[in-house]
N, C-alpha and C. Protein backbone atom coordinates (compact mmCIF):
# COMPACT_ATOMS: atom_id res chain seq x y z
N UNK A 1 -30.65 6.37 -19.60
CA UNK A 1 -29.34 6.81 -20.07
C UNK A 1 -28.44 5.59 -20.26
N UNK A 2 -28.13 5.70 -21.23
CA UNK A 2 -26.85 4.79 -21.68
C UNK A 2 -25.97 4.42 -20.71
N UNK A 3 -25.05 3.49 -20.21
CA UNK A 3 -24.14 3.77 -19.75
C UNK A 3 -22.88 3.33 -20.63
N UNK A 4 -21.96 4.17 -19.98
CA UNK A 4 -20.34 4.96 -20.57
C UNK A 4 -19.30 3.64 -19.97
N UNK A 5 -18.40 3.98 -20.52
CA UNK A 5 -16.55 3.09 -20.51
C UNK A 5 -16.15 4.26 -20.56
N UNK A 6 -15.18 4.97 -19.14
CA UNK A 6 -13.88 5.71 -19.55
C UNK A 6 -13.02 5.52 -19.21
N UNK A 7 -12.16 5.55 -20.40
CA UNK A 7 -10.56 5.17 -19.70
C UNK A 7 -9.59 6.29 -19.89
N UNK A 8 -8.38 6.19 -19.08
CA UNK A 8 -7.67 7.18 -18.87
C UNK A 8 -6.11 6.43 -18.92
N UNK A 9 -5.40 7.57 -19.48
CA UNK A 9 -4.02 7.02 -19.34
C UNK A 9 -3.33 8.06 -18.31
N UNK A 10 -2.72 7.15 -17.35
CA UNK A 10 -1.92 7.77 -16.25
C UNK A 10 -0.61 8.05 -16.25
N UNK A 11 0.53 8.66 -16.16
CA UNK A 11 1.44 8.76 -16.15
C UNK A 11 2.12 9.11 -14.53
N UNK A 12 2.55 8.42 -13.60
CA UNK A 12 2.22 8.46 -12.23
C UNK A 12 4.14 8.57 -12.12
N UNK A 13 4.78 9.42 -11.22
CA UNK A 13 5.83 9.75 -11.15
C UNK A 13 6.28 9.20 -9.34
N UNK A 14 6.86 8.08 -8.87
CA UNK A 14 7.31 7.82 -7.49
C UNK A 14 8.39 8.01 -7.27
N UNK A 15 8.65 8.69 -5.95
CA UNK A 15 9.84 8.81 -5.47
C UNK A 15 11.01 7.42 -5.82
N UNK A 16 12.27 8.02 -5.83
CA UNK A 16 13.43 6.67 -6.15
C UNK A 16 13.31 6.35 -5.14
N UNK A 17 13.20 4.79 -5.81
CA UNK A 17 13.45 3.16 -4.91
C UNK A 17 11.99 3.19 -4.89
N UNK A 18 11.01 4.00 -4.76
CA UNK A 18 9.47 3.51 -4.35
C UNK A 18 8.48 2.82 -5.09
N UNK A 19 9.09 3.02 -6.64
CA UNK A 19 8.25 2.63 -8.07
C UNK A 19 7.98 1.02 -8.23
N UNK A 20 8.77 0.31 -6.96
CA UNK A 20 8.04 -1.08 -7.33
C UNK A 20 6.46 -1.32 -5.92
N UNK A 21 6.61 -0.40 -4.66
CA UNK A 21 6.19 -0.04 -3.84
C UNK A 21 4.66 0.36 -4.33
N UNK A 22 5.01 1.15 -4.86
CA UNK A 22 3.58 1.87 -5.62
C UNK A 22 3.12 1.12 -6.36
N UNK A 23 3.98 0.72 -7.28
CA UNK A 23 2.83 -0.25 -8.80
C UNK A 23 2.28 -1.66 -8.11
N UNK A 24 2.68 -1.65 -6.88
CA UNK A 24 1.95 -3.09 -6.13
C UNK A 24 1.14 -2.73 -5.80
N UNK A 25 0.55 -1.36 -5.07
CA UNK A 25 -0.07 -0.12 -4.09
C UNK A 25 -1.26 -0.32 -5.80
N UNK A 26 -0.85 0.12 -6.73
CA UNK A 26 -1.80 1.02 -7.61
C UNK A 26 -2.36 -0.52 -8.61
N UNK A 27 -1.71 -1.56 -8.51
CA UNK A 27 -2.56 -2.69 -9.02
C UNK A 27 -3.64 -3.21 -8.05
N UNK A 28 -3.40 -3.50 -6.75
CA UNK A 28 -4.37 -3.69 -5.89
C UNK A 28 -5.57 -2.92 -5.83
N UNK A 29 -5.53 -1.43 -6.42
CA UNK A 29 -6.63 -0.82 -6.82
C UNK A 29 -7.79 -1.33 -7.80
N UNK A 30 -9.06 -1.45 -7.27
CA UNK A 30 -9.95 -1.58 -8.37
C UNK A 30 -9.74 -0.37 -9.64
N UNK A 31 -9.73 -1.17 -10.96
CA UNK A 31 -9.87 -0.27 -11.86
C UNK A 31 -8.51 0.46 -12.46
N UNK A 32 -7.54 -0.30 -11.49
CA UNK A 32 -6.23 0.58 -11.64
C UNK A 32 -5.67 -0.75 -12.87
N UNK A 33 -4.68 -0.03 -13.77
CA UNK A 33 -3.96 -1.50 -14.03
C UNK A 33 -2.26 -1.02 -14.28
N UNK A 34 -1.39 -1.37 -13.98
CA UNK A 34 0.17 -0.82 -14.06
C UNK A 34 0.43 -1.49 -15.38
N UNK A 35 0.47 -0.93 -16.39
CA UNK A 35 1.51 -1.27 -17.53
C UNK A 35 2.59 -1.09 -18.21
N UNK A 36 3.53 -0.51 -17.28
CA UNK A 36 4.57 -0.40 -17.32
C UNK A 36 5.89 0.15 -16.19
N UNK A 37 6.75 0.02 -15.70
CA UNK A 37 7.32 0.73 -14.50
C UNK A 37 8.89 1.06 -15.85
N UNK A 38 9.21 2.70 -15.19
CA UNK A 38 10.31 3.00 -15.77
C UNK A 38 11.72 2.67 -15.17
N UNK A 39 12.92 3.19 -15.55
CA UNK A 39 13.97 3.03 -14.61
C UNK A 39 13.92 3.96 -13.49
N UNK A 40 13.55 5.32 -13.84
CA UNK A 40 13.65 7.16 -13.70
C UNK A 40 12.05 6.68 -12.08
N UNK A 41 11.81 5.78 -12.38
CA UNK A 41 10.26 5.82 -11.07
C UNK A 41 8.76 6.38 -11.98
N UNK A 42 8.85 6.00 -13.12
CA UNK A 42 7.77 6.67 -13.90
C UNK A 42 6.64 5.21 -13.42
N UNK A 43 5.42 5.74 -13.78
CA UNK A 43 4.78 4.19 -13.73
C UNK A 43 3.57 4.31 -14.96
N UNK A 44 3.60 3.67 -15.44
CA UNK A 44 2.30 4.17 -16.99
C UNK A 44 1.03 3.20 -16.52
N UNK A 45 0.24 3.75 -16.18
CA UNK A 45 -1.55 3.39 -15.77
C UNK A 45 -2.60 3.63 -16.18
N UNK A 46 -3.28 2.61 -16.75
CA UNK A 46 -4.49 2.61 -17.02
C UNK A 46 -5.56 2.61 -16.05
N UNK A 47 -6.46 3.57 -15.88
CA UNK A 47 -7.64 3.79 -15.20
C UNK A 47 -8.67 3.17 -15.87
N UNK A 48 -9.96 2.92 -15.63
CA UNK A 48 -11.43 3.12 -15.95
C UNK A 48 -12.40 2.94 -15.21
N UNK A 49 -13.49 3.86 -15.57
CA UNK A 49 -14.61 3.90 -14.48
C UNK A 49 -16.01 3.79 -15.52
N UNK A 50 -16.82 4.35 -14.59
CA UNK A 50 -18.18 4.62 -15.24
C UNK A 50 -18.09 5.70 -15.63
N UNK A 51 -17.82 5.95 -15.24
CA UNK A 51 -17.82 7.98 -15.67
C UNK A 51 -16.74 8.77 -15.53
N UNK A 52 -16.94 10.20 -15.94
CA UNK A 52 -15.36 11.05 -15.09
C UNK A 52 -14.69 11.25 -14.29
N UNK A 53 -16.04 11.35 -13.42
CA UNK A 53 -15.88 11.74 -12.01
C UNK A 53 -15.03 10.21 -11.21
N UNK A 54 -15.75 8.97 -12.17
CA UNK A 54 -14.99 8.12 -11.16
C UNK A 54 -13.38 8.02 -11.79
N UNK A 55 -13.12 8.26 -12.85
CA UNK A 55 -11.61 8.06 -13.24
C UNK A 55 -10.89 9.32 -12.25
N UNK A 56 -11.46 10.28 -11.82
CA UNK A 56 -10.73 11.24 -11.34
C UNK A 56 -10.82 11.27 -10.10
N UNK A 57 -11.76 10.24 -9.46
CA UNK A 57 -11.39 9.95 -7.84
C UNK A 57 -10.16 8.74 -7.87
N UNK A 58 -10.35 7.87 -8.44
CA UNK A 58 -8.96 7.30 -8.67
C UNK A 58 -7.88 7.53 -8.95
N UNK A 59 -7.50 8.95 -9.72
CA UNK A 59 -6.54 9.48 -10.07
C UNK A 59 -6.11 10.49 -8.92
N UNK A 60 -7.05 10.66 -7.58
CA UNK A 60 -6.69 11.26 -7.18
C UNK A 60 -6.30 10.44 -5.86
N UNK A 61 -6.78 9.02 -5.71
CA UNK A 61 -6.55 8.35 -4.99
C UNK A 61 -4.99 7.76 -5.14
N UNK A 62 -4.59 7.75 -6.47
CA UNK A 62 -3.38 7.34 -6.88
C UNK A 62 -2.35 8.70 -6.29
N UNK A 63 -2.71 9.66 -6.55
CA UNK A 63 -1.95 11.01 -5.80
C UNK A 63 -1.71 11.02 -4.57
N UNK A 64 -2.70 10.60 -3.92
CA UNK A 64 -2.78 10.15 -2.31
C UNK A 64 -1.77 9.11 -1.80
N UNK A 65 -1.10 8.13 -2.44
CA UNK A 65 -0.62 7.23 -2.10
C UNK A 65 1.29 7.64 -1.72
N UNK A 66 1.07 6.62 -0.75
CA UNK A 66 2.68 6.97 0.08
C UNK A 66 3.68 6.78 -1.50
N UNK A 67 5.07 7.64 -1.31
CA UNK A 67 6.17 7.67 -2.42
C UNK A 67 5.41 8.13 -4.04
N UNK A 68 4.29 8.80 -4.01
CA UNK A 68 3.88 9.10 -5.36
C UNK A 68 4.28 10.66 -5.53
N UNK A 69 5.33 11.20 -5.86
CA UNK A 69 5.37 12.74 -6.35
C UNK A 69 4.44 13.47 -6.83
N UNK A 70 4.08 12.60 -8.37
CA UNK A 70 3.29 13.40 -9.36
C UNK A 70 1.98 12.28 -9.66
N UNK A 71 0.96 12.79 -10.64
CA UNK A 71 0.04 12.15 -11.39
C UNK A 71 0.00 13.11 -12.75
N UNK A 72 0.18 12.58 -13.62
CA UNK A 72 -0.52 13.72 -15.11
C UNK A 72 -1.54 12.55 -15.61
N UNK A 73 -2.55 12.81 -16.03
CA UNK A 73 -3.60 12.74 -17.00
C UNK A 73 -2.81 12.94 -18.22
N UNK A 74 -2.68 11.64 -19.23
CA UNK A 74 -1.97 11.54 -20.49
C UNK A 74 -3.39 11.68 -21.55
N UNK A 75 -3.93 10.71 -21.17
CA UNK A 75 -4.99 10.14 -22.24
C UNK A 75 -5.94 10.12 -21.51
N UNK A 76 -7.03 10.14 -21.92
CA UNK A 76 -8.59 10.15 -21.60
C UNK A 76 -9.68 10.12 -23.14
N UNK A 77 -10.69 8.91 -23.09
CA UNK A 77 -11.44 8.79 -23.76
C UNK A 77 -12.68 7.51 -22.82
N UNK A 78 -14.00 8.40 -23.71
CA UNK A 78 -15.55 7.83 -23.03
C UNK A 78 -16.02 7.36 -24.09
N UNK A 79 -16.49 6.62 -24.54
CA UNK A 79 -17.47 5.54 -25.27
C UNK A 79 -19.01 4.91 -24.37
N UNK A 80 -19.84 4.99 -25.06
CA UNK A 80 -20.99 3.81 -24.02
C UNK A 80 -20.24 2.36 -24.34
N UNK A 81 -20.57 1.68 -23.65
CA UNK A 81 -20.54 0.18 -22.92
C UNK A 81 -20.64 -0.48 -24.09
N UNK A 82 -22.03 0.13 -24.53
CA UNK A 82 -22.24 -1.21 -25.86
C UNK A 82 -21.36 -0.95 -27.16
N UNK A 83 -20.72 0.45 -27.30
CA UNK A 83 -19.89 0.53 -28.45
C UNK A 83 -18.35 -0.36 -27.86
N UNK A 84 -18.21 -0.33 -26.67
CA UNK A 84 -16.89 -0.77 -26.14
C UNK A 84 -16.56 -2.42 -26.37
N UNK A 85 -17.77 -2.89 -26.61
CA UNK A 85 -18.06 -4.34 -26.55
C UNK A 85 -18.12 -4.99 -27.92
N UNK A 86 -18.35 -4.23 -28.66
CA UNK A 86 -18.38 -4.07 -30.36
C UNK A 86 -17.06 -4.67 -30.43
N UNK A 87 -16.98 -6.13 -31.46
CA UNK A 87 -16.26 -6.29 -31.93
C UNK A 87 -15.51 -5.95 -33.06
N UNK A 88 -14.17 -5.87 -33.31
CA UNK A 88 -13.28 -4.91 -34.46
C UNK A 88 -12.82 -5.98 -34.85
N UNK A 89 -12.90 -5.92 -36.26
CA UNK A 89 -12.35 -6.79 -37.36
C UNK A 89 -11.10 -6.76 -37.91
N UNK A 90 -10.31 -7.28 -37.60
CA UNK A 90 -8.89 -7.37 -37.99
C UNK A 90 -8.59 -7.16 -39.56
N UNK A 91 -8.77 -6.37 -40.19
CA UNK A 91 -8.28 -5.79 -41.70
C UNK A 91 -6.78 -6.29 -42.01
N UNK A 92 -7.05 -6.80 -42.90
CA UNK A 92 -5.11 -6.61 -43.30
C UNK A 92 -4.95 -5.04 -44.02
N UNK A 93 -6.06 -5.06 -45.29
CA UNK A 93 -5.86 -3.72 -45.74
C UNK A 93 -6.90 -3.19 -45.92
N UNK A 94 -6.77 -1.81 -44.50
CA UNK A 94 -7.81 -1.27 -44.20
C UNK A 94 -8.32 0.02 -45.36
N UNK A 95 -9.34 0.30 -44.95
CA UNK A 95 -9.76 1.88 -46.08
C UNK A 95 -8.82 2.65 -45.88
N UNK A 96 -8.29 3.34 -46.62
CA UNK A 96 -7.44 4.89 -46.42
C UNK A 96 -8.37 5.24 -46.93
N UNK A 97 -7.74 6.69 -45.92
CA UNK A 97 -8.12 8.09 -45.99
C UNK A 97 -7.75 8.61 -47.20
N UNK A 98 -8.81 9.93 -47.93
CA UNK A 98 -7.61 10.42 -48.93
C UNK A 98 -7.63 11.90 -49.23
């Protein structure tokens, strides 16, 4: 069997004042990455694992964590490994659709 790349987009909600607390908490995570912190305590996270099951023990590990309210699942997409590694060619002007 092939193996898979999945990544997930997190949308992780911390209690006020805790959102710099957490995105230190949720980078120290393998696999976790913080790319963005809001004013409101939002935190925008990228997951990835091998599989589903592992993006969703992390997502639930991120739920687990002290000052975290919420977690939503934004985005989610699986590819194998070797399509992930495939390099993309920078087009200026790509094919349209028609």
């Amino acid at each position: 069997m092939e193996s898979e790349v999945h990544v997930a987009g997190v949308l992780v909600q911390a209690r006020p004042g805790r959102a710099g607390a957490v995105a230190a908490t949720v980078s120290g995570l393998p696999n976790a990455e913080v790319r963005a912190i809001g004013e409101a305590g939002k935190l925008v996270v990228v997951c990835e694992g091998a599989s589903g099951a592992d993006v969703l023990a992390l997502i639930g590990r991120i739920r687990d964590l002290p000052g975290v309210v919420d977690v939503a699942l934004v985005y989610q997409h699986a590819e194998s490994a070797a399509a992930m590694e495939e390099e993309i060619g920078d087009e200026t002007d790509p094919p349209r659709v028609h």
